[in-house]
PDB file of N, CA and C in Angstrom:
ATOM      1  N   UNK A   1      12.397   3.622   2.943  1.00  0.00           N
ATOM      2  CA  UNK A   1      12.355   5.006   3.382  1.00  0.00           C
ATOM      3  C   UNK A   1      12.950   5.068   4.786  1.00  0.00           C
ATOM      4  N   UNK A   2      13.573   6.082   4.886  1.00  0.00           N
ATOM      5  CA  UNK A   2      14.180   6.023   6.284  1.00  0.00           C
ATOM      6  C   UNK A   2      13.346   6.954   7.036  1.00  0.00           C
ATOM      7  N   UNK A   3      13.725   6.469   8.643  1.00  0.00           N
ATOM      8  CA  UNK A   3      12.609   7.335   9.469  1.00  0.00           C
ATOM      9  C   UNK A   3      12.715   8.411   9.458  1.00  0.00           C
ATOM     10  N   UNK A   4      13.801   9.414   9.050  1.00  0.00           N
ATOM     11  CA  UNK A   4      13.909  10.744   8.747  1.00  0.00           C
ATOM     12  C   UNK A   4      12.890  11.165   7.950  1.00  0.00           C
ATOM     13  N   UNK A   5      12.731  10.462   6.770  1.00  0.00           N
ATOM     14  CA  UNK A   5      11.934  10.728   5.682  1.00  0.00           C
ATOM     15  C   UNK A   5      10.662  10.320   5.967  1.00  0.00           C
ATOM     16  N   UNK A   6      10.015   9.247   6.815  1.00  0.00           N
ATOM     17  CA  UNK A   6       8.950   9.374   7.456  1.00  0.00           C
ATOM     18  C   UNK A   6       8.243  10.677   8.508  1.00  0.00           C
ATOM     19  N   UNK A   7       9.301  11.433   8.711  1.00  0.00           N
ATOM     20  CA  UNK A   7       9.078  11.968   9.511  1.00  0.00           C
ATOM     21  C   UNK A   7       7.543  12.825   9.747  1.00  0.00           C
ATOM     22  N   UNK A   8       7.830  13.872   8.522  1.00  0.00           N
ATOM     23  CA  UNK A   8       6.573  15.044   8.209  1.00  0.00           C
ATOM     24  C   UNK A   8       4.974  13.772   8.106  1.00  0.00           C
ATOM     25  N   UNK A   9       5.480  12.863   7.630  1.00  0.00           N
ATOM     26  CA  UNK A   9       4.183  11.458   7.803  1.00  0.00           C
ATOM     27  C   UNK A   9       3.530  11.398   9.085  1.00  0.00           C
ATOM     28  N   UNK A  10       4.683  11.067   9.942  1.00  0.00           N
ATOM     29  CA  UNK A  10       4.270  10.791  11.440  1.00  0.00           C
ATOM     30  C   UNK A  10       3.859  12.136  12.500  1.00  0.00           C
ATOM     31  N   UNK A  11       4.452  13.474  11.385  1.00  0.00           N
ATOM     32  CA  UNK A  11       3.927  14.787  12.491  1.00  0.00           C
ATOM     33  C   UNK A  11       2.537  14.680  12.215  1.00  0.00           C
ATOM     34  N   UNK A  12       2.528  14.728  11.096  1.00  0.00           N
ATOM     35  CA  UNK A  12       0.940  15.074  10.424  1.00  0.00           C
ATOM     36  C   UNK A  12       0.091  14.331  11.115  1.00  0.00           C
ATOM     37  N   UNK A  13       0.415  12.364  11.250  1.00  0.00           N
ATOM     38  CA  UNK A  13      -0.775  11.937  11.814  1.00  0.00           C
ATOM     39  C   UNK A  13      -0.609  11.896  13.087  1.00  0.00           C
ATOM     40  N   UNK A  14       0.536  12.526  14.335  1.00  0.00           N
ATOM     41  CA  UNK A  14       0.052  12.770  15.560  1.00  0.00           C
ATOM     42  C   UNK A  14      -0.771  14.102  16.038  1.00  0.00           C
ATOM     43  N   UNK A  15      -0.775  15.330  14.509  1.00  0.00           N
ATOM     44  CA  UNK A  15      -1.338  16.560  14.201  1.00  0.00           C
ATOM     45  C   UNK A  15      -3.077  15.936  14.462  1.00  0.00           C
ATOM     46  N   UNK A  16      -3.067  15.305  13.529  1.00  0.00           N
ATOM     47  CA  UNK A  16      -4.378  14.833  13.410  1.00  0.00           C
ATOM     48  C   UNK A  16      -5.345  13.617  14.760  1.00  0.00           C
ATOM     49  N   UNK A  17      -4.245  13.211  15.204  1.00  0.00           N
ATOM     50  CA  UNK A  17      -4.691  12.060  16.536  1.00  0.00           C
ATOM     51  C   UNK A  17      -4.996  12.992  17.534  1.00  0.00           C
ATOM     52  N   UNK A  18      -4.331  13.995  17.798  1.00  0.00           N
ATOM     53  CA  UNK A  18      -4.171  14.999  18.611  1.00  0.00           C
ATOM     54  C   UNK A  18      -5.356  15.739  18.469  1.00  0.00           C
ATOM     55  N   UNK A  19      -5.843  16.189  17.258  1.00  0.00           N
ATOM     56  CA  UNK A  19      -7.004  17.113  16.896  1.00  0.00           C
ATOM     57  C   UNK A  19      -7.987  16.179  17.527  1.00  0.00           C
ATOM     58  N   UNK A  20      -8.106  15.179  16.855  1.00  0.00           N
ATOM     59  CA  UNK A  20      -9.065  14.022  16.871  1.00  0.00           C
ATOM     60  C   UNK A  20      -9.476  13.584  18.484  1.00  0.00           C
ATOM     61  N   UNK A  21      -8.671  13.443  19.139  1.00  0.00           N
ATOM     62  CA  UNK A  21      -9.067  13.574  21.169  1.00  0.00           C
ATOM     63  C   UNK A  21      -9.623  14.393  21.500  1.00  0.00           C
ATOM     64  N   UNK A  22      -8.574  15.848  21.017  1.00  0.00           N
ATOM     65  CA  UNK A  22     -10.127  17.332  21.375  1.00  0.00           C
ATOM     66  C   UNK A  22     -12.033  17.159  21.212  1.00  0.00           C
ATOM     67  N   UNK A  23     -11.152  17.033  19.623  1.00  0.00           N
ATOM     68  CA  UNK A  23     -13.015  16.558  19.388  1.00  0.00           C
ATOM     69  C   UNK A  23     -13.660  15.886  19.868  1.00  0.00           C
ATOM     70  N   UNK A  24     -13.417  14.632  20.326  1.00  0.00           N
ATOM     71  CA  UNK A  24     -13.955  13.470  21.044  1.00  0.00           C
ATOM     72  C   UNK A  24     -14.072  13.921  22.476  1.00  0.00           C
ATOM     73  N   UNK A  25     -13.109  14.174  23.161  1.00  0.00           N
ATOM     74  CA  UNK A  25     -13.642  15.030  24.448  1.00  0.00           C
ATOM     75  C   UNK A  25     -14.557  16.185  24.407  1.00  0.00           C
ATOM     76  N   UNK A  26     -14.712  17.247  23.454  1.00  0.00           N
ATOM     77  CA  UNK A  26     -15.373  18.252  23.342  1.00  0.00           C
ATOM     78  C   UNK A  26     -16.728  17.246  22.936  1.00  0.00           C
ATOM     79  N   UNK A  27     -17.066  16.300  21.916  1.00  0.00           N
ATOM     80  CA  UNK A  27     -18.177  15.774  22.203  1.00  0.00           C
ATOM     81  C   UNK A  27     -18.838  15.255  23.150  1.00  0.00           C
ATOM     82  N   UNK A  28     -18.333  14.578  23.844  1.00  0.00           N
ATOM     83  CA  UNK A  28     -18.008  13.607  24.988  1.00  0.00           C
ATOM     84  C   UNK A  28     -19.069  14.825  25.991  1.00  0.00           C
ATOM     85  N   UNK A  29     -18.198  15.813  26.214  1.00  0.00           N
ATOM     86  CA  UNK A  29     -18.953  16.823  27.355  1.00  0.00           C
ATOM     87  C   UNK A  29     -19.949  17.435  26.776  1.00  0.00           C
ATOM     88  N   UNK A  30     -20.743  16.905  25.119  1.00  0.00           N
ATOM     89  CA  UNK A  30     -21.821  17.477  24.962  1.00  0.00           C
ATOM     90  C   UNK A  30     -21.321  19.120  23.865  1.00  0.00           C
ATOM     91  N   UNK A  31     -20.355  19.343  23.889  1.00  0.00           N
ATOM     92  CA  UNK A  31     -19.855  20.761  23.220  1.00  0.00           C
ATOM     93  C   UNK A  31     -19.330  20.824  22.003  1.00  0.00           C
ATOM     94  N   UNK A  32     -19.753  19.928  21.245  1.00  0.00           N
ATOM     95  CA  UNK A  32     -19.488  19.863  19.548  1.00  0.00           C
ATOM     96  C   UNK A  32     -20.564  20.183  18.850  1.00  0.00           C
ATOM     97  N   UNK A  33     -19.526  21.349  18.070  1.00  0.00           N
ATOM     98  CA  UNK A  33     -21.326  21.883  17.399  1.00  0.00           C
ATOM     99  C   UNK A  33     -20.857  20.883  15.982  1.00  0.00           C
ATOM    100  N   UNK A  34     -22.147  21.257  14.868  1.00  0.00           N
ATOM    101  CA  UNK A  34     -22.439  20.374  13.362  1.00  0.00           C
ATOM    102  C   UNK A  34     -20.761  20.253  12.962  1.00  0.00           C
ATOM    103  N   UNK A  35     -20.041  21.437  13.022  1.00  0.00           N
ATOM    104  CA  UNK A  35     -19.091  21.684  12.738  1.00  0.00           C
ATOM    105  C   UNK A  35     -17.959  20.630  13.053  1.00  0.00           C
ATOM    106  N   UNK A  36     -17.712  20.906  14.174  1.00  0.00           N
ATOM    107  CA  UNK A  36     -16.983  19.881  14.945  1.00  0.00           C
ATOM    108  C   UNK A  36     -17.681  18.258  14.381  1.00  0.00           C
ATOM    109  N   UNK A  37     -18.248  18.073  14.547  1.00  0.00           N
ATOM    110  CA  UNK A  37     -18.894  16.857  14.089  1.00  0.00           C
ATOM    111  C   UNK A  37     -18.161  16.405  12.866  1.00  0.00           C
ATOM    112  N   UNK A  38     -18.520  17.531  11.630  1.00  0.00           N
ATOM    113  CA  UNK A  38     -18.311  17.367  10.162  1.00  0.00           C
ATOM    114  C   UNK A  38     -16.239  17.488   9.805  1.00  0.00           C
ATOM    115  N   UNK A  39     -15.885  18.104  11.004  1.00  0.00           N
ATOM    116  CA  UNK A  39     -14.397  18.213  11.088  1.00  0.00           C
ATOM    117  C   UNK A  39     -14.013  16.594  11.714  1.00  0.00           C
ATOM    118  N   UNK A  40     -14.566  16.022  12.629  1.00  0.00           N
ATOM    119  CA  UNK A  40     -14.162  14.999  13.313  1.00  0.00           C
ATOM    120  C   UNK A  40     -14.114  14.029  12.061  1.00  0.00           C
ATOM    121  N   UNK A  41     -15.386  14.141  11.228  1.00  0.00           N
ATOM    122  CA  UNK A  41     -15.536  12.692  10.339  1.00  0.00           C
ATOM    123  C   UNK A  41     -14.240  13.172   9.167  1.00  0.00           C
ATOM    124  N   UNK A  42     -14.114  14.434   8.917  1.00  0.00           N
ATOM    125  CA  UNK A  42     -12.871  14.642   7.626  1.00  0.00           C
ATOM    126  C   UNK A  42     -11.885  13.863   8.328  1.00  0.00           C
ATOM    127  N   UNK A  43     -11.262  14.454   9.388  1.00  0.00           N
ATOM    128  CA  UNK A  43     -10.018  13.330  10.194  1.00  0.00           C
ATOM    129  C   UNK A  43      -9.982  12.507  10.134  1.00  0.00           C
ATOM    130  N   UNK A  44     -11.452  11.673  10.090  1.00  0.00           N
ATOM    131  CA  UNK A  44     -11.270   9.812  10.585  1.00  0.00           C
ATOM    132  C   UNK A  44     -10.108   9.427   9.162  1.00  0.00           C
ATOM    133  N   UNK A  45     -11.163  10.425   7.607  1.00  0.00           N
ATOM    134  CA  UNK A  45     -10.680   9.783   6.625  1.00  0.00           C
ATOM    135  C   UNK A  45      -9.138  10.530   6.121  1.00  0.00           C
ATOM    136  N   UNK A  46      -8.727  11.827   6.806  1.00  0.00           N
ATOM    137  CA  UNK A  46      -7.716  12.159   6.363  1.00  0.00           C
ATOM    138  C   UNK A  46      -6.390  11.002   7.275  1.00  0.00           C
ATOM    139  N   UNK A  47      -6.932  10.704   8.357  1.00  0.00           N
ATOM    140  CA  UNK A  47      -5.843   9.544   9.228  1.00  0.00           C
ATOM    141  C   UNK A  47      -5.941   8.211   8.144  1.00  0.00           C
ATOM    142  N   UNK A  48      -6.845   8.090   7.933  1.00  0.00           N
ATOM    143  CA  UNK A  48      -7.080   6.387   6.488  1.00  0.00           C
ATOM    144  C   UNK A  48      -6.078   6.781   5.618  1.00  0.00           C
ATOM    145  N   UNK A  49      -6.155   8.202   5.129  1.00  0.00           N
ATOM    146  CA  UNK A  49      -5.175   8.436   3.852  1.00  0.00           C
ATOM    147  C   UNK A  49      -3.717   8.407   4.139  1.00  0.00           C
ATOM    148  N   UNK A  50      -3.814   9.006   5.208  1.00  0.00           N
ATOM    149  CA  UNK A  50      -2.541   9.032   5.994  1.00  0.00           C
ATOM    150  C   UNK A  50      -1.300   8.248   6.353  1.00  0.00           C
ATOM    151  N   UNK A  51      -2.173   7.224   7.189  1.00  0.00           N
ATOM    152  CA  UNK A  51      -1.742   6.038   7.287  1.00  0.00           C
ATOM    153  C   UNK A  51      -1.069   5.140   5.778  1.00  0.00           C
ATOM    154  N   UNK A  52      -2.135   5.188   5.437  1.00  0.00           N
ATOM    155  CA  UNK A  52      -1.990   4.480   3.830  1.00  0.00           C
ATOM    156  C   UNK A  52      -0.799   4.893   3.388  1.00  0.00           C
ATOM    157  N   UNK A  53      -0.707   6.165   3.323  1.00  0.00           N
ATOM    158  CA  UNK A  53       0.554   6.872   2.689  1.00  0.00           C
ATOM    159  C   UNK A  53       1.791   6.238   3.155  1.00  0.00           C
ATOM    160  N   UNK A  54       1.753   6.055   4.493  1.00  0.00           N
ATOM    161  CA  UNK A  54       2.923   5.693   5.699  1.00  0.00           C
ATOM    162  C   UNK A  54       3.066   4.139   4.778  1.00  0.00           C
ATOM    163  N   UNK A  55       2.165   3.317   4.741  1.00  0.00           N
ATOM    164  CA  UNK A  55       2.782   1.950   4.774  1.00  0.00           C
ATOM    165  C   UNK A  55       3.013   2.139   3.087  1.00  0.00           C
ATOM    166  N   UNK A  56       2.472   2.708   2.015  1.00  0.00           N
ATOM    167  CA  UNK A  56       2.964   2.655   0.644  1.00  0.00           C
ATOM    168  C   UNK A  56       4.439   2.519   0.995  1.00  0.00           C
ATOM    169  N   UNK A  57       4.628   4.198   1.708  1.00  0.00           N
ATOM    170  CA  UNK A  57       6.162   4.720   1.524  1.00  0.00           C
ATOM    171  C   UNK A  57       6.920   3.477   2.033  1.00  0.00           C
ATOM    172  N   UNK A  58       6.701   2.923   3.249  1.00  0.00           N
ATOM    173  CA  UNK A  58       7.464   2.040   3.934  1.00  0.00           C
ATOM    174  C   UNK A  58       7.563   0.388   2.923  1.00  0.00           C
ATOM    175  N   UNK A  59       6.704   0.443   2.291  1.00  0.00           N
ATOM    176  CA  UNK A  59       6.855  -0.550   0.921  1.00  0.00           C
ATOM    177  C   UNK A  59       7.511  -0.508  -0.069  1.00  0.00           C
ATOM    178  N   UNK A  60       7.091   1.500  -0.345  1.00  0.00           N
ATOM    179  CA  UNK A  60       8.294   1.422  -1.509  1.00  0.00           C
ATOM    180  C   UNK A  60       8.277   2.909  -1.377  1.00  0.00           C
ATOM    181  N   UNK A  61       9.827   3.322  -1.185  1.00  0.00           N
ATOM    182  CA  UNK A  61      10.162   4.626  -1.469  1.00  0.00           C
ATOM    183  C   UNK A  61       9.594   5.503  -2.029  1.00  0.00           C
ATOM    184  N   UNK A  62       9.465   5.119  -3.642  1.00  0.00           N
ATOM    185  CA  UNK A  62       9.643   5.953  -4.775  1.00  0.00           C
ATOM    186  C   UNK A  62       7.624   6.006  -4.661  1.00  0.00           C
ATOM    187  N   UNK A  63       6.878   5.544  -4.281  1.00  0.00           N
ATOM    188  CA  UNK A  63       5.471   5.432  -4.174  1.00  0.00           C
ATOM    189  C   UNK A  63       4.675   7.030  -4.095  1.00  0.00           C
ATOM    190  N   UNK A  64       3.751   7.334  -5.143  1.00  0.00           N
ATOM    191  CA  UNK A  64       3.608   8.458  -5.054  1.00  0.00           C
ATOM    192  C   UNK A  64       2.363   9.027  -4.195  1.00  0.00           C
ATOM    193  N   UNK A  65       2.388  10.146  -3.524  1.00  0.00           N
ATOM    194  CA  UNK A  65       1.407  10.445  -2.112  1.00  0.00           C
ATOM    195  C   UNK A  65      -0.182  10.543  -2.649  1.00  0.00           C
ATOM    196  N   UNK A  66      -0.111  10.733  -4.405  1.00  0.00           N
ATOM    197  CA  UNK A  66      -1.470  10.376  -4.592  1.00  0.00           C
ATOM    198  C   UNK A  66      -1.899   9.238  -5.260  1.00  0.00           C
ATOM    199  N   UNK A  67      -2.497   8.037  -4.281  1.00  0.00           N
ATOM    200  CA  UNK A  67      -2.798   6.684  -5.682  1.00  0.00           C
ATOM    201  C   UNK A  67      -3.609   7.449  -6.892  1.00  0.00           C
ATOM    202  N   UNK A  68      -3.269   6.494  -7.480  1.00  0.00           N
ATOM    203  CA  UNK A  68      -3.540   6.338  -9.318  1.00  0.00           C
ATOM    204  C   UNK A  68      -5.332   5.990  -8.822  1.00  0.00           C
ATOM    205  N   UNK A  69      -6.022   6.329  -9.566  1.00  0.00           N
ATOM    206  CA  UNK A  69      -7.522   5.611  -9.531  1.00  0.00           C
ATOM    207  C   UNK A  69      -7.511   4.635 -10.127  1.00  0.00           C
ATOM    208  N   UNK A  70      -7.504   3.469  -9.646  1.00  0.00           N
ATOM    209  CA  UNK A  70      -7.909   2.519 -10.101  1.00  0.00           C
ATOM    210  C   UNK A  70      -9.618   1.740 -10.389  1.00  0.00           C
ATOM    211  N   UNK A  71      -9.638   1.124 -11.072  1.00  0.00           N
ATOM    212  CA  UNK A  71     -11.006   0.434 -10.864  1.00  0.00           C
ATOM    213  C   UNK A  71     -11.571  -0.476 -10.143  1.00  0.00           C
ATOM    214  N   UNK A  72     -12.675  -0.784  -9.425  1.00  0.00           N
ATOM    215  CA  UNK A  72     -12.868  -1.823  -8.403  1.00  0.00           C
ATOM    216  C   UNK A  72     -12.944  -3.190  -9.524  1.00  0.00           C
ATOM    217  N   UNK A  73     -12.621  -4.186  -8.450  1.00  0.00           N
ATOM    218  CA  UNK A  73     -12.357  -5.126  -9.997  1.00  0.00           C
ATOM    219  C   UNK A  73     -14.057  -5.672  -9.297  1.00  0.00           C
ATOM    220  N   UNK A  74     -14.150  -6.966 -10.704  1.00  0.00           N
ATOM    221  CA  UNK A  74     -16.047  -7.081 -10.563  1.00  0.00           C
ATOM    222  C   UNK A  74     -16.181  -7.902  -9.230  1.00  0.00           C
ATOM    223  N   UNK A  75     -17.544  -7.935  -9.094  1.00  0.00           N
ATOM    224  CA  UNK A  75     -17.940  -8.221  -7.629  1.00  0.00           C
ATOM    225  C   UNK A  75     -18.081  -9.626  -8.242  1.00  0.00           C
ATOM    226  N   UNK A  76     -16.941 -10.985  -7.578  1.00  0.00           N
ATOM    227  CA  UNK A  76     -17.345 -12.384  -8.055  1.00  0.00           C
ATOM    228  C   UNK A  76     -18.781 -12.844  -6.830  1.00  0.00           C
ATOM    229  N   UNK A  77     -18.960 -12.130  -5.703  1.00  0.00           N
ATOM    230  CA  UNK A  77     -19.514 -12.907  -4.280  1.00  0.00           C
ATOM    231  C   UNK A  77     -21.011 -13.093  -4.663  1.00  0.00           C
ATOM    232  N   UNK A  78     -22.019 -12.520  -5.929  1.00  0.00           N
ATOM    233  CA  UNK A  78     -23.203 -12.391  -6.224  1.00  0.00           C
ATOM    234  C   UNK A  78     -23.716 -13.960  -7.090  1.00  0.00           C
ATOM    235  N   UNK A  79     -22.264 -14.450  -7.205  1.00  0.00           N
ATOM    236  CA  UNK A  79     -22.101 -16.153  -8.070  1.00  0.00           C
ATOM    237  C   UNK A  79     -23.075 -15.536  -9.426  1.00  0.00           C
ATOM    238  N   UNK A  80     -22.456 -16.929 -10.611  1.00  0.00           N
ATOM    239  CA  UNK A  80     -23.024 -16.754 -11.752  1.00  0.00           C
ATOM    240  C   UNK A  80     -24.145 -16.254 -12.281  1.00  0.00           C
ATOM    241  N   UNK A  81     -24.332 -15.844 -12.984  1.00  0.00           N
ATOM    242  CA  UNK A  81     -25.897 -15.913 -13.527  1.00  0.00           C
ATOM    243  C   UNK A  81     -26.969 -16.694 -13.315  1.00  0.00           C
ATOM    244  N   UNK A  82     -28.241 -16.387 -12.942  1.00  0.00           N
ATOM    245  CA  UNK A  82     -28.909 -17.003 -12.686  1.00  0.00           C
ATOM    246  C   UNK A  82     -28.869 -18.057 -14.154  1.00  0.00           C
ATOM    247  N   UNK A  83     -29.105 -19.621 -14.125  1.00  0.00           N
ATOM    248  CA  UNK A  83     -29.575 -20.594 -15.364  1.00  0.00           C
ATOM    249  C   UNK A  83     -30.499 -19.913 -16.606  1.00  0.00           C
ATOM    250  N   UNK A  84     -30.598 -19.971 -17.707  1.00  0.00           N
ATOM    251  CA  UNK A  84     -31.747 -19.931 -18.675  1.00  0.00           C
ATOM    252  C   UNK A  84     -32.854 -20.233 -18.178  1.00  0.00           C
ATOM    253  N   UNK A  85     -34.205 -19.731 -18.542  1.00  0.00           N
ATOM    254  CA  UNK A  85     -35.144 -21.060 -18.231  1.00  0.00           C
ATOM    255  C   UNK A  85     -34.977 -21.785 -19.369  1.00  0.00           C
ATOM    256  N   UNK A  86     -36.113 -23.137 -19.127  1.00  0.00           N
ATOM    257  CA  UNK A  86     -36.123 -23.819 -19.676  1.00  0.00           C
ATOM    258  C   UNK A  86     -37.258 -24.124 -20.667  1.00  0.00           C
ATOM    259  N   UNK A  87     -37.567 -23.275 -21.595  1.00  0.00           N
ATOM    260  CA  UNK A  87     -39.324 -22.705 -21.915  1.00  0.00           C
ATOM    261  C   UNK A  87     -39.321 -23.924 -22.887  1.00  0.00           C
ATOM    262  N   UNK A  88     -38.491 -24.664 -23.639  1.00  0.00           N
ATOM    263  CA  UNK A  88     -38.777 -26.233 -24.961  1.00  0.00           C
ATOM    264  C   UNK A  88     -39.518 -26.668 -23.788  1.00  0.00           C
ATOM    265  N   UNK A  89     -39.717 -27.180 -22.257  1.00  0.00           N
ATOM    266  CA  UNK A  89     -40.154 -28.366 -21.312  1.00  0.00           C
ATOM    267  C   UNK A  89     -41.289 -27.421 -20.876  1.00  0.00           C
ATOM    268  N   UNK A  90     -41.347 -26.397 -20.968  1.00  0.00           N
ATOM    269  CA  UNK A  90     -42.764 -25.596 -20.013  1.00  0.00           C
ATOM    270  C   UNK A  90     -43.032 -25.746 -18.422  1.00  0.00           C
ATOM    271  N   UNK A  91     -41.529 -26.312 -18.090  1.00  0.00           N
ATOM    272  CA  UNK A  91     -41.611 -26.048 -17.001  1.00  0.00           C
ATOM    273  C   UNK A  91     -40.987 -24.749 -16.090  1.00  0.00           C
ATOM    274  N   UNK A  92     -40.782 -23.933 -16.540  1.00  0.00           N
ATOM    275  CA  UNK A  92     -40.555 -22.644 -15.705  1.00  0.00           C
ATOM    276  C   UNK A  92     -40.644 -21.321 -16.772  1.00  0.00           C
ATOM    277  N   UNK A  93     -42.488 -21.422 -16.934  1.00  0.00           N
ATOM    278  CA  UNK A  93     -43.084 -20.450 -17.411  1.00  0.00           C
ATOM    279  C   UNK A  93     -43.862 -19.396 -16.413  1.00  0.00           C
ATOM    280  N   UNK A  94     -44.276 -18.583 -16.767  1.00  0.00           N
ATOM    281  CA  UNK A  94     -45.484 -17.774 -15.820  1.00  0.00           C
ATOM    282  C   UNK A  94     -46.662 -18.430 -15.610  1.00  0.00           C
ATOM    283  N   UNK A  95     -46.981 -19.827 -16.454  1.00  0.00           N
ATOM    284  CA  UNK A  95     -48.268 -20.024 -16.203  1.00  0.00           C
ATOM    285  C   UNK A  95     -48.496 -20.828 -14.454  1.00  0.00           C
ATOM    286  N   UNK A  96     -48.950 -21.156 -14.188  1.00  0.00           N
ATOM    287  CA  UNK A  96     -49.492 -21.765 -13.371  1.00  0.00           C
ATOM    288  C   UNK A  96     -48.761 -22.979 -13.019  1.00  0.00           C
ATOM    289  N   UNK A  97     -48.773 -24.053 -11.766  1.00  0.00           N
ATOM    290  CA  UNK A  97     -48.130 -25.228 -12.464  1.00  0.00           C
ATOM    291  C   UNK A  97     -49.279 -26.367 -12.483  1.00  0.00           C
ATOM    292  N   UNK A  98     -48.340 -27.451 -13.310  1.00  0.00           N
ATOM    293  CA  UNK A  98     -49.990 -28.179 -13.294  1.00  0.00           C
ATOM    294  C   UNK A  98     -50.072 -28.762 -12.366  1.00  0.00           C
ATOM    295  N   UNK A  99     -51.115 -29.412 -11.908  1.00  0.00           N
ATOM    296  CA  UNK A  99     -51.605 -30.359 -11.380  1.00  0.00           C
ATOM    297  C   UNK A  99     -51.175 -31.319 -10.932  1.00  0.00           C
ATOM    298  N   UNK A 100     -50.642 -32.128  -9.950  1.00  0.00           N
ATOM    299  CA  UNK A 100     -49.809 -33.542 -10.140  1.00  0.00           C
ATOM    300  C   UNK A 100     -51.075 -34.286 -10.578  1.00  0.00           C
ATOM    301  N   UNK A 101     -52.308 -34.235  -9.861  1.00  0.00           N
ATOM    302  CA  UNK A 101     -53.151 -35.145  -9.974  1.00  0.00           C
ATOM    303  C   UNK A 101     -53.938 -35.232 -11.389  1.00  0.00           C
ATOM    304  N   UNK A 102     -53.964 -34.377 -12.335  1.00  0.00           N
ATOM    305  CA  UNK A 102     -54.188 -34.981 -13.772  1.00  0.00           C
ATOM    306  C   UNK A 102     -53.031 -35.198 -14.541  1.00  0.00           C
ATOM    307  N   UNK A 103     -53.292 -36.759 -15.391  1.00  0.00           N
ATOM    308  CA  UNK A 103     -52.465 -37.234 -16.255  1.00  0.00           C
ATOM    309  C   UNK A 103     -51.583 -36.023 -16.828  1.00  0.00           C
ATOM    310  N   UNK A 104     -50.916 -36.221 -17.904  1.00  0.00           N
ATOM    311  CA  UNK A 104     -50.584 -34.913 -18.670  1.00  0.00           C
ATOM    312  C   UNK A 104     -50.262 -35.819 -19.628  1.00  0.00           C
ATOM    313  N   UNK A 105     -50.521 -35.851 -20.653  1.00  0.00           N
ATOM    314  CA  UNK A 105     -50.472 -36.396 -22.385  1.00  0.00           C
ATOM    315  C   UNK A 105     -48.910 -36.019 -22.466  1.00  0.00           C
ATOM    316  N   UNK A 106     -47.988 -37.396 -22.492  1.00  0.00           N
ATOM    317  CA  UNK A 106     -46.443 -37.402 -22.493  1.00  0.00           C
ATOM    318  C   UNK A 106     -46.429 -38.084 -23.754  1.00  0.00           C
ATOM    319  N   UNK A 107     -45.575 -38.189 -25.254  1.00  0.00           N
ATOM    320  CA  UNK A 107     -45.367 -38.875 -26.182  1.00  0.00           C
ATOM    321  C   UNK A 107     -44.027 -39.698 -25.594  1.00  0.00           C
TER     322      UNK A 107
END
């Protein structure tokens, strides 16, 4: 993409950097009402989209200004499944555990 064609990209997010200082100074001195607040946080994420847009285009031309929804792929970081128990040995039942100190009848 050429920087021409970046252009309306880069008005928009100095539109929005620009908005985004007001607000922050108008908070800053205490003078942001709910409003301002709830306008500041739309910006943070309309500059995320923004941006995003900028480096698609700069990746690939033809890239369209709304992504496709994709799906999150699965979360691997939670590791496998916890093991089976092991209920044939009776050792990881609800009951109780035994005793070390009485025998236990082994065949």
């Amino acid at each position: 993409m050429s920087p021409v064609n970046e252009s309306p990209i880069l008005d928009r997010i100095d539109a929005l950097v620009e908005e985004e200082h007001r607000l922050w100074a108008q908070s800053e001195q205490g003078h942001l009402d709910d409003a301002g607040h709830t306008r500041l946080a739309a910006i943070r994420g309309e500059l995320d989209r923004t941006w995003d847009l900028l480096r698609r285009r700069r990746a690939n031309p033809d890239a369209p200004e709304v992504v496709p929804d994709v799906p999150d792929p699965p979360n691997e970081l939670d590791g496998p499944e916890p093991e089976p128990r092991h209920l044939e040995h009776g050792v990881h039942t609800d009951e109780p555990a035994p005793d070390p100190d009485i025998p236990r009848d082994i065949p």
